[in-house]
N, C-alpha and C. Protein backbone atom coordinates (compact mmCIF):
# COMPACT_ATOMS: atom_id res chain seq x y z
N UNK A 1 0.88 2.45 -14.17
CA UNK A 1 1.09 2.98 -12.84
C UNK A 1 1.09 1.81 -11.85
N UNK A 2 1.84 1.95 -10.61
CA UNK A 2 1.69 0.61 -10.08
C UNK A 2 1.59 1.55 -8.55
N UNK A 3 0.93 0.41 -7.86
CA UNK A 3 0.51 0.96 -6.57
C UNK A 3 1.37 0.46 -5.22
N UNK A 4 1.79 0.77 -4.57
CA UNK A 4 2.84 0.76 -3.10
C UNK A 4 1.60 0.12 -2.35
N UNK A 5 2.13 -1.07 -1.63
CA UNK A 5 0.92 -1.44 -0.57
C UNK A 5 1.53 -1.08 1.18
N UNK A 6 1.00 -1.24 2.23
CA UNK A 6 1.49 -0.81 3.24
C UNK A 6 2.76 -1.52 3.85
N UNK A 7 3.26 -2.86 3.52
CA UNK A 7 4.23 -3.91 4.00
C UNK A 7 5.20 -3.39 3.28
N UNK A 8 5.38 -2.47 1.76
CA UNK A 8 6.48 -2.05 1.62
C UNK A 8 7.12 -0.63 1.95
N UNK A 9 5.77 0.07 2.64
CA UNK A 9 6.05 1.54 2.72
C UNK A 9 6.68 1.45 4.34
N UNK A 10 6.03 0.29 5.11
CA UNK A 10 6.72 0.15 6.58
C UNK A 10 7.99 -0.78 6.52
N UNK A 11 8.80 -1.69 5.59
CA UNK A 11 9.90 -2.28 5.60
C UNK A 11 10.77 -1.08 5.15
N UNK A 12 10.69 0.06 4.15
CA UNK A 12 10.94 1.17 3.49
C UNK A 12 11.64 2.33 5.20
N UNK A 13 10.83 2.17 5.76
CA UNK A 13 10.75 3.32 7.06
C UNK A 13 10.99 2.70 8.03
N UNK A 14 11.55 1.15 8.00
CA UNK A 14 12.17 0.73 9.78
C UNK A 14 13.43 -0.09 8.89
N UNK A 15 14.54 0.13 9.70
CA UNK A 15 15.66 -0.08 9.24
C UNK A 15 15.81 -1.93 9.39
N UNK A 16 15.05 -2.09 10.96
CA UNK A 16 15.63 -3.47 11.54
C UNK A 16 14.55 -4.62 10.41
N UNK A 17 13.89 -4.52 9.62
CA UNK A 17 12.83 -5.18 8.55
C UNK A 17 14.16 -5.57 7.67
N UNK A 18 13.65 -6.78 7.66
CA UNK A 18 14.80 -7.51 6.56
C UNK A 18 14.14 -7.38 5.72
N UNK A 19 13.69 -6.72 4.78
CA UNK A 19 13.27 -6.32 3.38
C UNK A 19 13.56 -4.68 3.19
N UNK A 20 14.23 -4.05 4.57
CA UNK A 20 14.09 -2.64 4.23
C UNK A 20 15.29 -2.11 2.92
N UNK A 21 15.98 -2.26 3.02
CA UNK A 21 17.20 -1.93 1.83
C UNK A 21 16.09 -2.09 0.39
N UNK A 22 15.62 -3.37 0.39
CA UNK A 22 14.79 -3.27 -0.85
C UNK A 22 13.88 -2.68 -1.13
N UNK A 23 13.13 -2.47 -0.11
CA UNK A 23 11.91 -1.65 -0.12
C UNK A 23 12.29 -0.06 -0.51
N UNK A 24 12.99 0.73 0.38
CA UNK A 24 13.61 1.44 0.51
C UNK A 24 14.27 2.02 -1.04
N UNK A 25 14.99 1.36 -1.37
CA UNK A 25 15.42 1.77 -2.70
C UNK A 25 14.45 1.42 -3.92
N UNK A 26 13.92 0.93 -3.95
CA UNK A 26 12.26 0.80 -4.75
C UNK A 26 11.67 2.07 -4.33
N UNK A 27 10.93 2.26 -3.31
CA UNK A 27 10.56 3.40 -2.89
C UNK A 27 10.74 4.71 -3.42
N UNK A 28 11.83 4.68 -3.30
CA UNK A 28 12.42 6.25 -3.85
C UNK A 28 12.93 6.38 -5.41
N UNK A 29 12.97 5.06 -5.83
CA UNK A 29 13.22 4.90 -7.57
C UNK A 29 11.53 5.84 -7.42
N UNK A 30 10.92 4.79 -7.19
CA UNK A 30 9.11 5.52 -7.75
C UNK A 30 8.90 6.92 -7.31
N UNK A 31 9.30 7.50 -6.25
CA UNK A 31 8.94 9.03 -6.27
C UNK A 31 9.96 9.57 -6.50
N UNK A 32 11.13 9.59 -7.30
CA UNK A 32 11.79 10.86 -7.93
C UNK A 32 11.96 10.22 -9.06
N UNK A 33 10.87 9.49 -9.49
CA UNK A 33 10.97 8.88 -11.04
C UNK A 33 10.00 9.66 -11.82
N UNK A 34 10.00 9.82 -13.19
CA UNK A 34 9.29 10.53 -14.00
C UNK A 34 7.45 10.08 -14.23
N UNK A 35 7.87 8.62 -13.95
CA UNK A 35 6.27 7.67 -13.64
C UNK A 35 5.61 8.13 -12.81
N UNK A 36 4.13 8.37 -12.97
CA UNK A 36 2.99 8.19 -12.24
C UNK A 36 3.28 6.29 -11.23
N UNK A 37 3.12 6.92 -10.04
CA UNK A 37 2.67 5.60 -9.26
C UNK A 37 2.10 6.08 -7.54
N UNK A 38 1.35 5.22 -6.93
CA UNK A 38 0.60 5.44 -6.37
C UNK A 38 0.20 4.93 -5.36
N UNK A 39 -0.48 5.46 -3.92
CA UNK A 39 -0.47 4.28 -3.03
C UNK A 39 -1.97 4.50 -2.40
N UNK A 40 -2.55 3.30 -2.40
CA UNK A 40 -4.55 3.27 -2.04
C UNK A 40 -4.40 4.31 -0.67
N UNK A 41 -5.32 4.92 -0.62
CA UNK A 41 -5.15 5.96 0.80
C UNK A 41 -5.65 5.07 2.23
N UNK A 42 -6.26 3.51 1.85
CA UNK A 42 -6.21 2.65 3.12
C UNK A 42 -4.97 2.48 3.58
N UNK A 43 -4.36 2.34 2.74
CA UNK A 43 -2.80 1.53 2.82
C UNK A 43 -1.55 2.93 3.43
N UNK A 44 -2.27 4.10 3.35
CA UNK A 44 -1.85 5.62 4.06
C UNK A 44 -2.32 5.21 5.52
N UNK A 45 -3.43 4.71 5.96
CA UNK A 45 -3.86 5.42 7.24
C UNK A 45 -3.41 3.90 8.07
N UNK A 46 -3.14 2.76 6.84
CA UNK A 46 -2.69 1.71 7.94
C UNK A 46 -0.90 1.58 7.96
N UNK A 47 -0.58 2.36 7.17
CA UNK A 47 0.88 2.83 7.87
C UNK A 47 1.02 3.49 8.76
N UNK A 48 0.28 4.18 9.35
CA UNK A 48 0.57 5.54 10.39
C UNK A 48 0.00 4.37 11.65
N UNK A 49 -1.07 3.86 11.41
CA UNK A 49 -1.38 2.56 12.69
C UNK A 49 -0.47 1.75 13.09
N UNK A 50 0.21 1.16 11.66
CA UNK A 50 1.25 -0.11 11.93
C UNK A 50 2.45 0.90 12.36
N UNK A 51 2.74 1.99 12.31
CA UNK A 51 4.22 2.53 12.36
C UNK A 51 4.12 3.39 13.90
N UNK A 52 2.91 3.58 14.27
CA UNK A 52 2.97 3.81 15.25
C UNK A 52 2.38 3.11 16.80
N UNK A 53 2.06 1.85 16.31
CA UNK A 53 1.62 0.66 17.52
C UNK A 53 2.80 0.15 18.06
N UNK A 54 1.96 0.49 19.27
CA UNK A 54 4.22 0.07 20.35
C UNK A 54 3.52 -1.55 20.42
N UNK A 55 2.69 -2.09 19.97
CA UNK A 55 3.22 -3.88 20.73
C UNK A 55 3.24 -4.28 19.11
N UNK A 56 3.66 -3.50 18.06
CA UNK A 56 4.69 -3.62 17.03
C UNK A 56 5.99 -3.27 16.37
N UNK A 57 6.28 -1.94 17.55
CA UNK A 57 7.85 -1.71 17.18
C UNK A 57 8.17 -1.11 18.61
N UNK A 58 9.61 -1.52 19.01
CA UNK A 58 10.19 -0.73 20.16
C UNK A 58 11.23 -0.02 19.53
N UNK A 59 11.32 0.81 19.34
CA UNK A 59 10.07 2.03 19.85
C UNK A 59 9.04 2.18 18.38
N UNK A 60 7.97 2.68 18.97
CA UNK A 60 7.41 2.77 17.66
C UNK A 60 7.84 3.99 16.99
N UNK A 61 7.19 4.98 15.85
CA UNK A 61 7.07 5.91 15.87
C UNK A 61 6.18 6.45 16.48
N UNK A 62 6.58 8.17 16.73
CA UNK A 62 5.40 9.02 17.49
C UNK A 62 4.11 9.61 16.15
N UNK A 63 3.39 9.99 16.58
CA UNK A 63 2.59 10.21 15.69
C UNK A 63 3.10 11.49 14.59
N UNK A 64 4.03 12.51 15.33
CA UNK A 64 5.05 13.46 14.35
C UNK A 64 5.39 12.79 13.47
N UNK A 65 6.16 11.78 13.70
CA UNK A 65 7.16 10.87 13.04
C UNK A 65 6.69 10.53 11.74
N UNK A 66 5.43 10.02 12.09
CA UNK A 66 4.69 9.28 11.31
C UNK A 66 4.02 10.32 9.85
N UNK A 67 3.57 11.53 10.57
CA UNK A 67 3.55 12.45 9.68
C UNK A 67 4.26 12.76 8.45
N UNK A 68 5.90 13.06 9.71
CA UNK A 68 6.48 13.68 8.64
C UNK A 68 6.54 12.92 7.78
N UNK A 69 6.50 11.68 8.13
CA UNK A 69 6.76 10.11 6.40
C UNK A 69 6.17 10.37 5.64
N UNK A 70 4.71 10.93 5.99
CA UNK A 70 3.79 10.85 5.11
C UNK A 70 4.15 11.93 4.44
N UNK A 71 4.40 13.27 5.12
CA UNK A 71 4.79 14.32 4.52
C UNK A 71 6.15 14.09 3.22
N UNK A 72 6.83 13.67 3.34
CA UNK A 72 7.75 13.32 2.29
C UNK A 72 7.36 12.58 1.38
N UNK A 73 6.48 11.28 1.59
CA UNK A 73 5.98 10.55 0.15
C UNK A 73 5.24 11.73 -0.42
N UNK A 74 4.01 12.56 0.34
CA UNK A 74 3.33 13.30 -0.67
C UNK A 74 4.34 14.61 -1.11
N UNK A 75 5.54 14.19 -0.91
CA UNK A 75 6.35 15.14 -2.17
C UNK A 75 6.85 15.26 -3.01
N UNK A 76 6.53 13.56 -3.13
CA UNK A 76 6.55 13.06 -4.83
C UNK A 76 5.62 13.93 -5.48
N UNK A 77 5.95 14.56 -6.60
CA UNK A 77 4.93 15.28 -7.79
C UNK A 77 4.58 14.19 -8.04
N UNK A 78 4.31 12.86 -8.59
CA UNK A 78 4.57 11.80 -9.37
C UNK A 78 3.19 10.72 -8.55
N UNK A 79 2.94 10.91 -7.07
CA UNK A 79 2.41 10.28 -6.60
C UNK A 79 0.87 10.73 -6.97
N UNK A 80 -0.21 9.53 -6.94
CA UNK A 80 -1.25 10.20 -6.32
C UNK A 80 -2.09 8.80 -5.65
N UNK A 81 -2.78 9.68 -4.78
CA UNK A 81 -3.16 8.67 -3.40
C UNK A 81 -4.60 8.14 -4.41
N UNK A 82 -4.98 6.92 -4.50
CA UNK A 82 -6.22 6.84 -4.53
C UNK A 82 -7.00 6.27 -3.66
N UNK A 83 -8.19 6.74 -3.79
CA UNK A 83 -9.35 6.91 -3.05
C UNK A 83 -10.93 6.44 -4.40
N UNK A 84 -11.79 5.84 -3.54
CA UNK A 84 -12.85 4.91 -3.74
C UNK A 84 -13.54 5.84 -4.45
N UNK A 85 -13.93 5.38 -6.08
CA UNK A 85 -15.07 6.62 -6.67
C UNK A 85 -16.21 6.00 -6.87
N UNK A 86 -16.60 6.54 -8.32
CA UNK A 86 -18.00 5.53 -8.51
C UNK A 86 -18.38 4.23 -8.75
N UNK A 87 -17.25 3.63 -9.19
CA UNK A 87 -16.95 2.02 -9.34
C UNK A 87 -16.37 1.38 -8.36
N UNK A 88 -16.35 1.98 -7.28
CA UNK A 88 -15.64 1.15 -6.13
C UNK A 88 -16.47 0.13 -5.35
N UNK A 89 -18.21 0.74 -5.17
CA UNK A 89 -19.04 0.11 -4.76
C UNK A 89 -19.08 -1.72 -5.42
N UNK A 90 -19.06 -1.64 -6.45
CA UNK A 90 -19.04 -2.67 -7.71
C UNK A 90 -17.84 -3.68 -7.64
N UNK A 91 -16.80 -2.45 -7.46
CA UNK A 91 -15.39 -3.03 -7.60
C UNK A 91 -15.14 -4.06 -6.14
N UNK A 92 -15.42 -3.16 -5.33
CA UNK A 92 -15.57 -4.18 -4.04
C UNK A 92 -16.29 -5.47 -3.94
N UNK A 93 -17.57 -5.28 -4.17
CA UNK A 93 -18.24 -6.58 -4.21
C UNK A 93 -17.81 -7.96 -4.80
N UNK A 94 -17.37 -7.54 -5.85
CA UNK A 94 -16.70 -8.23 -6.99
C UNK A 94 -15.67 -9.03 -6.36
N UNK A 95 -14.59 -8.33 -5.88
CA UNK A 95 -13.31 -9.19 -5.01
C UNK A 95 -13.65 -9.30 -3.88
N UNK A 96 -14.54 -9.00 -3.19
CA UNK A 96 -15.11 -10.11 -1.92
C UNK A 96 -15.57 -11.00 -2.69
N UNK A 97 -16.36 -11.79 -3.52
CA UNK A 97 -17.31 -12.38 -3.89
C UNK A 97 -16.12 -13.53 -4.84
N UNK A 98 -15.64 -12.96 -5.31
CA UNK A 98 -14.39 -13.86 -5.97
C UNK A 98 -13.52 -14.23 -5.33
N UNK A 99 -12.67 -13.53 -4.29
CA UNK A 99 -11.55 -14.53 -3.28
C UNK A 99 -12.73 -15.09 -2.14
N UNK A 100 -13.86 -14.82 -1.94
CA UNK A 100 -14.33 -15.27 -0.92
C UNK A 100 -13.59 -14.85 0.39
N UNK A 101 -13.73 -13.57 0.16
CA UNK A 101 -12.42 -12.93 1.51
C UNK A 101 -13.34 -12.77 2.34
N UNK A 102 -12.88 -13.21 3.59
CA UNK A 102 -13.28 -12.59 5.37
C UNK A 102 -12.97 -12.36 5.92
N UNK A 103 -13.04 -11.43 7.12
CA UNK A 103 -12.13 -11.40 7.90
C UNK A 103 -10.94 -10.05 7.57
N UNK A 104 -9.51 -10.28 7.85
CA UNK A 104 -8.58 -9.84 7.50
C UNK A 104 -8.37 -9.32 6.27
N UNK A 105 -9.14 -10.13 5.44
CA UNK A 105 -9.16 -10.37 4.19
C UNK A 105 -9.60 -9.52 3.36
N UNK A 106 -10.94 -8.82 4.21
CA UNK A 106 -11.69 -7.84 3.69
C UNK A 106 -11.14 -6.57 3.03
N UNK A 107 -9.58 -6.52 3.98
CA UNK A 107 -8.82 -4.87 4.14
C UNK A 107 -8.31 -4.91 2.72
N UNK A 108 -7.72 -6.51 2.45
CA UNK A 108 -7.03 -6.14 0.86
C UNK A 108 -8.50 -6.26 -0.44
N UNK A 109 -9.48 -6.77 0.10
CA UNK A 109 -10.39 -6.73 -1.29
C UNK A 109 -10.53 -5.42 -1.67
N UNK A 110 -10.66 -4.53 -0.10
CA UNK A 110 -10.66 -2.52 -0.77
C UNK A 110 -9.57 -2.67 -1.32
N UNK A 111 -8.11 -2.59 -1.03
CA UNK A 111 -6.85 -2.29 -1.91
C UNK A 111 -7.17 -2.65 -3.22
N UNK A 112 -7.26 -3.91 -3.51
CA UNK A 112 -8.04 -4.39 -4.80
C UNK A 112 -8.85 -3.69 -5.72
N UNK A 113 -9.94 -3.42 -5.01
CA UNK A 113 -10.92 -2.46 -5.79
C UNK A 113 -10.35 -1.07 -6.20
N UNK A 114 -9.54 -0.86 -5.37
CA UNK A 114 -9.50 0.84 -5.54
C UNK A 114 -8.05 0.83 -6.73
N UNK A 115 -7.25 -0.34 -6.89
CA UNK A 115 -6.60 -0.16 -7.30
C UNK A 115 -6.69 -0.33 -8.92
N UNK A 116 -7.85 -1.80 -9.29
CA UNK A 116 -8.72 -1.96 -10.37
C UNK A 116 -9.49 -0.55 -10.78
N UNK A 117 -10.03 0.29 -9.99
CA UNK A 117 -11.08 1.76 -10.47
C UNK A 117 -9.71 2.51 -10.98
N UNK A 118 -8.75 2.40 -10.63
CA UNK A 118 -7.47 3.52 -11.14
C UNK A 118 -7.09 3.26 -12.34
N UNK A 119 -7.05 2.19 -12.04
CA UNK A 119 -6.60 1.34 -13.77
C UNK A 119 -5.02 0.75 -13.43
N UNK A 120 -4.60 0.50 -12.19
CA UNK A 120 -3.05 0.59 -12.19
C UNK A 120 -2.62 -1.29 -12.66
N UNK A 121 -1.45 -1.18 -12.93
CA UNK A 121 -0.70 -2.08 -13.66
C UNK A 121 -0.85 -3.06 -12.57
N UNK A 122 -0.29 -3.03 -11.64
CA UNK A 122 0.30 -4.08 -10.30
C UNK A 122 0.18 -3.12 -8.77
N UNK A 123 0.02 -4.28 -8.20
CA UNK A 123 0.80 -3.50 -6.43
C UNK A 123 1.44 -3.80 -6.26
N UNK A 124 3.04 -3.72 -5.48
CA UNK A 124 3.95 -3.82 -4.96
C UNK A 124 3.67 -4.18 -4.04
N UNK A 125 3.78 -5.64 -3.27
CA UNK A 125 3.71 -5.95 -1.81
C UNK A 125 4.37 -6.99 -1.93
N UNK A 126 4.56 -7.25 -0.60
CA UNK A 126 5.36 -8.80 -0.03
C UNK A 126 4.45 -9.95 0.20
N UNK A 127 2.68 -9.08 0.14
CA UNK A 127 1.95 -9.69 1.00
C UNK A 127 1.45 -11.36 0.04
N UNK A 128 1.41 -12.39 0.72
CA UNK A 128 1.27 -13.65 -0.22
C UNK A 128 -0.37 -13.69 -0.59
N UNK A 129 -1.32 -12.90 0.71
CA UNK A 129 -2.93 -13.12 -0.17
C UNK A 129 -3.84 -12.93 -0.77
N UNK A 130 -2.63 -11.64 -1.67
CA UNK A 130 -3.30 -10.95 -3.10
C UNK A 130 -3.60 -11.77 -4.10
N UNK A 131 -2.76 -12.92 -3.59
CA UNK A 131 -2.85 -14.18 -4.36
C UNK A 131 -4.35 -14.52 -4.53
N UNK A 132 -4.99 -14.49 -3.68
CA UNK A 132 -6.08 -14.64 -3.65
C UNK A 132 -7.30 -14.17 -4.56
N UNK A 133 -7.23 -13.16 -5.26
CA UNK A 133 -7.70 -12.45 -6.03
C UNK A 133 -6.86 -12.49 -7.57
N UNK A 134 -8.05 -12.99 -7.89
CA UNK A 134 -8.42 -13.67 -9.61
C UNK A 134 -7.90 -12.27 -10.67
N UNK A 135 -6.77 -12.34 -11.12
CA UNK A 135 -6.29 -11.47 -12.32
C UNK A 135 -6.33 -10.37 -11.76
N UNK A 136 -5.56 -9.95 -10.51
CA UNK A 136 -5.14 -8.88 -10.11
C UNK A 136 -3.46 -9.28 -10.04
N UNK A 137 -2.97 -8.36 -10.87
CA UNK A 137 -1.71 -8.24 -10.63
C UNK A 137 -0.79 -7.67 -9.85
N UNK A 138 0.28 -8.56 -9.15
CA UNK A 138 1.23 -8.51 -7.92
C UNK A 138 2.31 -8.23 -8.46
N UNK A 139 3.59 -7.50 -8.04
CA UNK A 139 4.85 -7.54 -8.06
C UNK A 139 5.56 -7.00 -6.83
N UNK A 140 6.62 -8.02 -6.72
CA UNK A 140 7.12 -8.32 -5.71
C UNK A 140 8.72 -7.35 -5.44
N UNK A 141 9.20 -7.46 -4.53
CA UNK A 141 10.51 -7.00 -4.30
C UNK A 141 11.53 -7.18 -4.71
């Protein structure tokens, strides 16, 4: 299973993102594909922030807007959101303590953890400081 991070679900949903065509058609391979794949539910609530902050898009989206997006990914049968269980406490510590993340940094050690407790293959991002984190696997666009 591989997990969607938020840089490809917002290049996916704004046309003027020079990665959107790619994103975009990735995107929709994974939810009308027969595969389980999946996106951390941080990486849900910081799309609806990033997609709807106007001193990041003119225009941004409205908060409808933003919905309905969400409303269509969760109509993938195929998707499922994860969320932090009993190993997340553990799982977290672990990738703070190993990238030595601060800061900014902190937001992807949760992605990390939650995506390690799922068991998933890779995340899908553009982002370069997953790098950061020791035998977590990335795939790119």
């Amino acid at each position: 299973m591989i997990a969607v991070d938020t840089n490809i679900l917002v290049y996916a949903h704004r046309a003027e993102q020079p990665r959107h065509e790619a994103a975009k058609k990735r995107l929709v391979a994974l939810a009308e594909g027969a595969g389980p794949w999946a996106i951390p539910v941080f990486c849900l609530t910081e799309f609806v922030r990033v997609m709807t902050h106007p001193r990041l898009f003119d225009p941004p989206f409205s908060g409808e807007e933003a919905c309905i997006a969400l409303e269509r990914l969760f109509e993938s049968p195929s998707l499922r959101v994860l969320a932090p269980g009993e190993r997340f406490q553990e799982l977290f510590l672990e990738a703070l303590r190993s990238s030595g993340a601060i800061g900014n940094l902190v937001f992807d050690a949760q992605i990390v953890a939650v995506c390690q407790e799922a068991g998933t293959r890779s995340l899908l991002t553009e982002d370069r400081d997953f790098a950061r984190f020791d035998d977590f696997p990335v795939t790119r666009l």
